[in-house]
PDB file of N, CA and C in Angstrom:
ATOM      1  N   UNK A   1     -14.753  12.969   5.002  1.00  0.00           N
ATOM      2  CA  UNK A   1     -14.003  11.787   5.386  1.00  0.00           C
ATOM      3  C   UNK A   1     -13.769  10.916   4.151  1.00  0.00           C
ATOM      4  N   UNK A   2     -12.658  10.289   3.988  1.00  0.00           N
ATOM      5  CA  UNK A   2     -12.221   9.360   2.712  1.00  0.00           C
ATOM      6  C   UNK A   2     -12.923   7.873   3.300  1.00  0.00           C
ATOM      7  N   UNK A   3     -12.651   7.508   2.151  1.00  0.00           N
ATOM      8  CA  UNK A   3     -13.463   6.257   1.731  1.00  0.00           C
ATOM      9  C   UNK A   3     -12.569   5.410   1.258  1.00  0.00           C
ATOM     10  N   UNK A   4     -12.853   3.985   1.083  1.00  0.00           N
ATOM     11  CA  UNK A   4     -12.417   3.148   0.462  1.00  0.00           C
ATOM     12  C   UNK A   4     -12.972   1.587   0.151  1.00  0.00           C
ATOM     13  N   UNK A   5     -13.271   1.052  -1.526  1.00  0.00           N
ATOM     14  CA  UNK A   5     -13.576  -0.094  -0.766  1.00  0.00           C
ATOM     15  C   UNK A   5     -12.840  -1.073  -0.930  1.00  0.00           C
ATOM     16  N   UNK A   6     -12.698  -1.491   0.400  1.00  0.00           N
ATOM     17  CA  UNK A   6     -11.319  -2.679   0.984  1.00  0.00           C
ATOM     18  C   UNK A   6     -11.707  -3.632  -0.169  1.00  0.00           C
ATOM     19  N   UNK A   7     -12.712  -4.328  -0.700  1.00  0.00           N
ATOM     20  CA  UNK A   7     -12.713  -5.657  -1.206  1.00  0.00           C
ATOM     21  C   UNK A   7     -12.005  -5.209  -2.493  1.00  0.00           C
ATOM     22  N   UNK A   8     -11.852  -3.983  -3.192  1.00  0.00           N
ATOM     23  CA  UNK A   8     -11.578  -3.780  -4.279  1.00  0.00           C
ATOM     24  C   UNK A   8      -9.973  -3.018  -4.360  1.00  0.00           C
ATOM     25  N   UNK A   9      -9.240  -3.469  -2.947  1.00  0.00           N
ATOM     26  CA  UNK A   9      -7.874  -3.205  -2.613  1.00  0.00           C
ATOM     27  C   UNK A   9      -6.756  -4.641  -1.427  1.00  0.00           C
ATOM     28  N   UNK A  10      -8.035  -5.201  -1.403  1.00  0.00           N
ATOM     29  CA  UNK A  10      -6.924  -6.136  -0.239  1.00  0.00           C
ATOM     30  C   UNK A  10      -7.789  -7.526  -0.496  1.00  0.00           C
ATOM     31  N   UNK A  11      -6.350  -8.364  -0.762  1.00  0.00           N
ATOM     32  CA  UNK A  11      -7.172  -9.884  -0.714  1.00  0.00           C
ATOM     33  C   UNK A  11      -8.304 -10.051   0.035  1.00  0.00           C
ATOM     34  N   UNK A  12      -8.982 -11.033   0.467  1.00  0.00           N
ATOM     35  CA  UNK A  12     -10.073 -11.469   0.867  1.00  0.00           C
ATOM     36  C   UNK A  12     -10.053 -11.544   2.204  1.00  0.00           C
ATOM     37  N   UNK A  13      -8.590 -12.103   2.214  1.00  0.00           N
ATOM     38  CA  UNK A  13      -8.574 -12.737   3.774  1.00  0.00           C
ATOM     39  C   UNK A  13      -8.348 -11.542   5.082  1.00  0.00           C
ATOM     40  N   UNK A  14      -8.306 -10.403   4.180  1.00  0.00           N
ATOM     41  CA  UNK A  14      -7.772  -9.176   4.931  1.00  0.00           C
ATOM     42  C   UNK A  14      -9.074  -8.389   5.024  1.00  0.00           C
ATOM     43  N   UNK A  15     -10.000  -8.473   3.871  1.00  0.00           N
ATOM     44  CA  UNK A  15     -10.899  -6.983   3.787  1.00  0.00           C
ATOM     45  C   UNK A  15     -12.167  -6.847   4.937  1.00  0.00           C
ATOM     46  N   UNK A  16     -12.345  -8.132   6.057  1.00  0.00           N
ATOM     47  CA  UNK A  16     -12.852  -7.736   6.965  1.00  0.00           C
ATOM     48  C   UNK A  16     -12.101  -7.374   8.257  1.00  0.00           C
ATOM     49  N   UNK A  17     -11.005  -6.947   8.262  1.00  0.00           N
ATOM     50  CA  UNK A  17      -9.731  -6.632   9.416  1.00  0.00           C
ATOM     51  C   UNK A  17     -10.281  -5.160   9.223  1.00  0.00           C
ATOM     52  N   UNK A  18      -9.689  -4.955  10.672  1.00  0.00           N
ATOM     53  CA  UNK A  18      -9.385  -3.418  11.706  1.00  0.00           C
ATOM     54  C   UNK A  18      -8.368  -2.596  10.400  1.00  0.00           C
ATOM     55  N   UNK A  19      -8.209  -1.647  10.591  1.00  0.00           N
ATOM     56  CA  UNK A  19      -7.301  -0.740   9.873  1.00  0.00           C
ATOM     57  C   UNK A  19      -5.870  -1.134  10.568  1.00  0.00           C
ATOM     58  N   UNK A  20      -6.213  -0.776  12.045  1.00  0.00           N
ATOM     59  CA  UNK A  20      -4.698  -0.818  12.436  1.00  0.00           C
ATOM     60  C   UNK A  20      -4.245  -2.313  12.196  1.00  0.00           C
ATOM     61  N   UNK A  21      -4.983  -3.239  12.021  1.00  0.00           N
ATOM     62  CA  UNK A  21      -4.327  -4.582  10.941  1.00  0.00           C
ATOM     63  C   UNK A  21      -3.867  -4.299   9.873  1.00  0.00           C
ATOM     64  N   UNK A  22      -4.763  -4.032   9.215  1.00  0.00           N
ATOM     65  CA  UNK A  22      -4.604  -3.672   7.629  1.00  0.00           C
ATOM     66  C   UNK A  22      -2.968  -2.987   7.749  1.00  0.00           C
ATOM     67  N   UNK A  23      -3.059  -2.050   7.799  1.00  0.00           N
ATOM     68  CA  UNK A  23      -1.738  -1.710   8.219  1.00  0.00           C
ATOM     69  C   UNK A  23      -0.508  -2.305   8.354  1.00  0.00           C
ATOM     70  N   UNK A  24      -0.447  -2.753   9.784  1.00  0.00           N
ATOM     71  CA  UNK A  24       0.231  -3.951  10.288  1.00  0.00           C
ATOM     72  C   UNK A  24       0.816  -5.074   9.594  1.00  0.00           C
ATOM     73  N   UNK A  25      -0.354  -4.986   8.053  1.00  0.00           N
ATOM     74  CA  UNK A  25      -0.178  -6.812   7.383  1.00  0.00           C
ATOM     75  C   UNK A  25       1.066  -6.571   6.767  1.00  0.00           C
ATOM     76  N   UNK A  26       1.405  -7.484   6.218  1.00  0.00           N
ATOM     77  CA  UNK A  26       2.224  -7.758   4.951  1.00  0.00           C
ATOM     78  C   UNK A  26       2.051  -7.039   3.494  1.00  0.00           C
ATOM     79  N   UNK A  27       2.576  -6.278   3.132  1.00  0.00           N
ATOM     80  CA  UNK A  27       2.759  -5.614   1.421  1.00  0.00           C
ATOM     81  C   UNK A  27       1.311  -6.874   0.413  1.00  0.00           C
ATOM     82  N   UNK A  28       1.721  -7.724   1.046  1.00  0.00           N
ATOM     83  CA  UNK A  28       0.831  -9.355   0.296  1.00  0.00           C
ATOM     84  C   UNK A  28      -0.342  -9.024   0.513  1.00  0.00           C
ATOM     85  N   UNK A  29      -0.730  -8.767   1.588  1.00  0.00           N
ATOM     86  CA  UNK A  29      -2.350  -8.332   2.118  1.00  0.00           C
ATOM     87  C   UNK A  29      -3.260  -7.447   0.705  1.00  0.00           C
ATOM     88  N   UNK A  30      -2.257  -6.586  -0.012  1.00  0.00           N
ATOM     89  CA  UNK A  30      -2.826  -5.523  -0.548  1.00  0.00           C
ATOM     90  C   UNK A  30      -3.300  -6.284  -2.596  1.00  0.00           C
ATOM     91  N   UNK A  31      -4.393  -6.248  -2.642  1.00  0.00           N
ATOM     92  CA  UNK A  31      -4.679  -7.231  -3.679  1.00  0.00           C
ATOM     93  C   UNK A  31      -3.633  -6.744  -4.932  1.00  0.00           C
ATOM     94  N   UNK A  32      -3.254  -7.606  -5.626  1.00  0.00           N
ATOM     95  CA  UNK A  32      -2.138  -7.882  -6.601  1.00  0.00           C
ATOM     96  C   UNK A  32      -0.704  -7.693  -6.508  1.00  0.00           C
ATOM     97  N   UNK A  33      -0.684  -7.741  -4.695  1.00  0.00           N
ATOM     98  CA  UNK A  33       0.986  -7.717  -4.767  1.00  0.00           C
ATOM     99  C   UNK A  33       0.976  -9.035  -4.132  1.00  0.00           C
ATOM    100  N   UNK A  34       2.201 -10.044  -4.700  1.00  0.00           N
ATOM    101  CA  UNK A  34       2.481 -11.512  -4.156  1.00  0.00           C
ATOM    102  C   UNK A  34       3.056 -11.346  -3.322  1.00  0.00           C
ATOM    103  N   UNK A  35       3.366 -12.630  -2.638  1.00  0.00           N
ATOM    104  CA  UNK A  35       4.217 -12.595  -1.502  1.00  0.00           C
ATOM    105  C   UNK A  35       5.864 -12.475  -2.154  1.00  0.00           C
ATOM    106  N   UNK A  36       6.380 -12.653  -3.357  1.00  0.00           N
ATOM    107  CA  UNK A  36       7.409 -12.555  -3.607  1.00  0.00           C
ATOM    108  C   UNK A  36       7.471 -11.295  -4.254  1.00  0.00           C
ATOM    109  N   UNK A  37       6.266 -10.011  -4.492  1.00  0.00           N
ATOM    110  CA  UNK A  37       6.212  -8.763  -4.681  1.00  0.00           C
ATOM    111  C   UNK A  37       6.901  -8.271  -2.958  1.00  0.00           C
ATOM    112  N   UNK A  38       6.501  -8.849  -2.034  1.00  0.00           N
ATOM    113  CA  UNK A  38       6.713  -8.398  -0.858  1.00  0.00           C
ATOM    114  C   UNK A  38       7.831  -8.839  -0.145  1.00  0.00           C
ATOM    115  N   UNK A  39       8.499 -10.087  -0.895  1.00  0.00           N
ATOM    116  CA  UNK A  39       9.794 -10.384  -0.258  1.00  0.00           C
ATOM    117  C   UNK A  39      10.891  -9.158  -1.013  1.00  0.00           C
ATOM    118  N   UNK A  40      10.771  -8.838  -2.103  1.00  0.00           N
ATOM    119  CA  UNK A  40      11.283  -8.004  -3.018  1.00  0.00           C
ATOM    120  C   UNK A  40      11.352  -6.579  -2.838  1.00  0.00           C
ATOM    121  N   UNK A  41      10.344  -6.486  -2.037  1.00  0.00           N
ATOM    122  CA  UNK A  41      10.092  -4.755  -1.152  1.00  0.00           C
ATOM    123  C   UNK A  41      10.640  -4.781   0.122  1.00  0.00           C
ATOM    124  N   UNK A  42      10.798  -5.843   0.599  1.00  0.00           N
ATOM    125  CA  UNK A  42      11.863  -5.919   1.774  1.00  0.00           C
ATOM    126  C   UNK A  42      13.420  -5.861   1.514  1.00  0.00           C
ATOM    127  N   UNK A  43      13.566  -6.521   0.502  1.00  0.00           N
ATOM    128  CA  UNK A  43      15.088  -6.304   0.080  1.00  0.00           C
ATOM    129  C   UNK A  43      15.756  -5.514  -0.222  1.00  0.00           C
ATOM    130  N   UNK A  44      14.438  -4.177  -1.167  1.00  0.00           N
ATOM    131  CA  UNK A  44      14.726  -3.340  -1.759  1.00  0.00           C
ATOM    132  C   UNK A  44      15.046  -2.020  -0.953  1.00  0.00           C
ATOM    133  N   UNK A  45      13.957  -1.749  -0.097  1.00  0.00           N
ATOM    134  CA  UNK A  45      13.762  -0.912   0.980  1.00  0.00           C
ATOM    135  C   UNK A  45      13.437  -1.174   2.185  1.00  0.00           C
ATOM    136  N   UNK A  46      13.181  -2.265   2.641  1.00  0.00           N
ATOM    137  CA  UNK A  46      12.855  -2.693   3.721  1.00  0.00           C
ATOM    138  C   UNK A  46      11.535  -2.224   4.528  1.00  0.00           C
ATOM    139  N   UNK A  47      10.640  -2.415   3.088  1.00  0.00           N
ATOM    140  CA  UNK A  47       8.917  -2.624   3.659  1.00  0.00           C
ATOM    141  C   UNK A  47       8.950  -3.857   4.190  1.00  0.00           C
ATOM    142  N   UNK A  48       8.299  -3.993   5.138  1.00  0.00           N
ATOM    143  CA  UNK A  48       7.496  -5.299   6.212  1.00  0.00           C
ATOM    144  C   UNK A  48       5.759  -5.015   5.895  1.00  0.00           C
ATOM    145  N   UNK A  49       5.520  -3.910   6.229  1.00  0.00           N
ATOM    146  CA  UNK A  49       3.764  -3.583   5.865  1.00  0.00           C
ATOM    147  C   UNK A  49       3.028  -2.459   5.146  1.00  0.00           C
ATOM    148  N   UNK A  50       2.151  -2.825   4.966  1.00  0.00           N
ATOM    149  CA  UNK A  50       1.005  -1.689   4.535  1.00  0.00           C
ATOM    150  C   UNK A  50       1.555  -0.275   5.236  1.00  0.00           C
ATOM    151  N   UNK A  51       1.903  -0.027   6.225  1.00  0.00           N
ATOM    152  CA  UNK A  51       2.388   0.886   6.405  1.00  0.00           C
ATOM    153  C   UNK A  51       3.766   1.598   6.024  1.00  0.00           C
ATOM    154  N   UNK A  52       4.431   0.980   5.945  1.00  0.00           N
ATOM    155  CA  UNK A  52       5.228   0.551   5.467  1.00  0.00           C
ATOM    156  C   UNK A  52       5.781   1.317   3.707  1.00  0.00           C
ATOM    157  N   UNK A  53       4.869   1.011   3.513  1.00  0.00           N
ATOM    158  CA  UNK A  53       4.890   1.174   1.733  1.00  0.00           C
ATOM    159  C   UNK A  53       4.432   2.094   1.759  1.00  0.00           C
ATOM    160  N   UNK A  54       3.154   2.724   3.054  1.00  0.00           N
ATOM    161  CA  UNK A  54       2.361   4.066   2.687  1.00  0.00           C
ATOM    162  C   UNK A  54       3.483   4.961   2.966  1.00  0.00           C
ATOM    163  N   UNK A  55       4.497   4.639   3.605  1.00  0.00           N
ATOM    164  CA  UNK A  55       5.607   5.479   4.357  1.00  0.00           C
ATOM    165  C   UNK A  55       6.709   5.873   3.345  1.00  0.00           C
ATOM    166  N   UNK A  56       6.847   4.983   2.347  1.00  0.00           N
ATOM    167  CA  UNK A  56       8.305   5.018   1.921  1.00  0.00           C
ATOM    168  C   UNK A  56       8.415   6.219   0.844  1.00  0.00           C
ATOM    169  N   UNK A  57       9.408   6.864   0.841  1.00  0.00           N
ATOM    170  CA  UNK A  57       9.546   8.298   0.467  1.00  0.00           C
ATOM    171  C   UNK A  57       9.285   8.156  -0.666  1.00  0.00           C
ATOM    172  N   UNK A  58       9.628   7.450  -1.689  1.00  0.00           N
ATOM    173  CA  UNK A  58       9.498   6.879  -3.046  1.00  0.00           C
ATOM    174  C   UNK A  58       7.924   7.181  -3.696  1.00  0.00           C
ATOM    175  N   UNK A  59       7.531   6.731  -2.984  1.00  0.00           N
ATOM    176  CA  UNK A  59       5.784   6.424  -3.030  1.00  0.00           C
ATOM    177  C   UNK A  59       5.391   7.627  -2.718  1.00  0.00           C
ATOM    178  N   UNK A  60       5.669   8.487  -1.636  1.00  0.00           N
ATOM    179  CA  UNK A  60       5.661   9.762  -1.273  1.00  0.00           C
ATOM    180  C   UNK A  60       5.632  10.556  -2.675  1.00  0.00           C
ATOM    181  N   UNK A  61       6.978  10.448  -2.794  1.00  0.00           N
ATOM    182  CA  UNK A  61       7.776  11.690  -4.016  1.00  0.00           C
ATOM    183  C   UNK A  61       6.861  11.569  -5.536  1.00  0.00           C
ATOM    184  N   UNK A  62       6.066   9.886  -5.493  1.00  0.00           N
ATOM    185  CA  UNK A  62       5.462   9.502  -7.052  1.00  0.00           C
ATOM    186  C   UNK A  62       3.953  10.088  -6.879  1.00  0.00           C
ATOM    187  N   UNK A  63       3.507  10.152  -5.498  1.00  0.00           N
ATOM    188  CA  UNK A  63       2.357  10.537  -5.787  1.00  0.00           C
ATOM    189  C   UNK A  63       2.536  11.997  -5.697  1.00  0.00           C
ATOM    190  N   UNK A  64       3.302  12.355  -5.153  1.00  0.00           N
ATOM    191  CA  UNK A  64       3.428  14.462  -5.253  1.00  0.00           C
ATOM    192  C   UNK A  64       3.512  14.624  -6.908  1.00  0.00           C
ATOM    193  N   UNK A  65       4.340  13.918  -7.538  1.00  0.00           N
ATOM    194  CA  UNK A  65       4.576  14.597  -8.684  1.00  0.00           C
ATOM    195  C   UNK A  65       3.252  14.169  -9.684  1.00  0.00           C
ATOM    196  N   UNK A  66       2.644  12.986  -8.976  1.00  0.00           N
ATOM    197  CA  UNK A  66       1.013  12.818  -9.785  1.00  0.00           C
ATOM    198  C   UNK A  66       0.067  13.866  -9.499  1.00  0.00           C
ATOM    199  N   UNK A  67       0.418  14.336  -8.564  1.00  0.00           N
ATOM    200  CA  UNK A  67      -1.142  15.313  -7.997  1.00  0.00           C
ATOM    201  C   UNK A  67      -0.599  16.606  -8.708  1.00  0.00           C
ATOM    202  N   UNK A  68       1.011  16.980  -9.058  1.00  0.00           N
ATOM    203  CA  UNK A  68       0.991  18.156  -9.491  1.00  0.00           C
ATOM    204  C   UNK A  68       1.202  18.194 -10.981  1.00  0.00           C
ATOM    205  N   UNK A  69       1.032  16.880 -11.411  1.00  0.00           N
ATOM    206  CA  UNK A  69       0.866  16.494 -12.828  1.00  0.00           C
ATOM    207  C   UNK A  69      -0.875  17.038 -12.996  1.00  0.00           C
ATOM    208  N   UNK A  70      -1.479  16.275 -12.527  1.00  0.00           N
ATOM    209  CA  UNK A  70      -3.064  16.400 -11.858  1.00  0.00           C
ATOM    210  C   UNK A  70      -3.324  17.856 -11.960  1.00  0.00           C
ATOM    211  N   UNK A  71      -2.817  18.788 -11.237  1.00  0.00           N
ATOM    212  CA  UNK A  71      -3.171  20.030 -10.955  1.00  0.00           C
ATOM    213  C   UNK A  71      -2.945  20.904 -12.106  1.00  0.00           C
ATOM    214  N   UNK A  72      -1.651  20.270 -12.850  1.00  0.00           N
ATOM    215  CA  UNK A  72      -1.469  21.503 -14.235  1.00  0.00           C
ATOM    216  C   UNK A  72      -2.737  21.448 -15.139  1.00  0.00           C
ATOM    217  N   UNK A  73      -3.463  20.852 -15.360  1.00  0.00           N
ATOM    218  CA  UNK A  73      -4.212  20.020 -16.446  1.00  0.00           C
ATOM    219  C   UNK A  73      -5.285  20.893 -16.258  1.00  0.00           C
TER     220      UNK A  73
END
């Protein structure tokens, strides 16, 4: 099972929330993105949340080509 620790990924006000919150929140929730990082991801692609961003193909396509960057090595 994966792991994570929330305090060392999501502001403060978030890292004792449910997942399916976490989720749910705002792009802002996730520590070092602002709220005008997150008005800017709405404009761009039309993230609203944490899910959101985990979803968007972009993010998808950057981490495939990291893991098979990863894998040649």
């Amino acid at each position: 099972m994966a792991s994570i620790d929330l305090d060392k990924v999501l502001d403060k006000a978030w890292a004792d929330k449910s997942l399916p919150e976490i989720l749910a929140a705002p792009v802002g929730a996730l520590k070092g993105v602002s709220e005008r990082d997150g008005e800017l991801l709405k404009e761009a692609f039309g993230v609203k949340t944490v899910a959101d961003l985990a979803d968007l193909k972009y993010v998808r396509w950057a981490q495939a080509l990291a893991a098979l960057d990863a894998a040649s090595k």
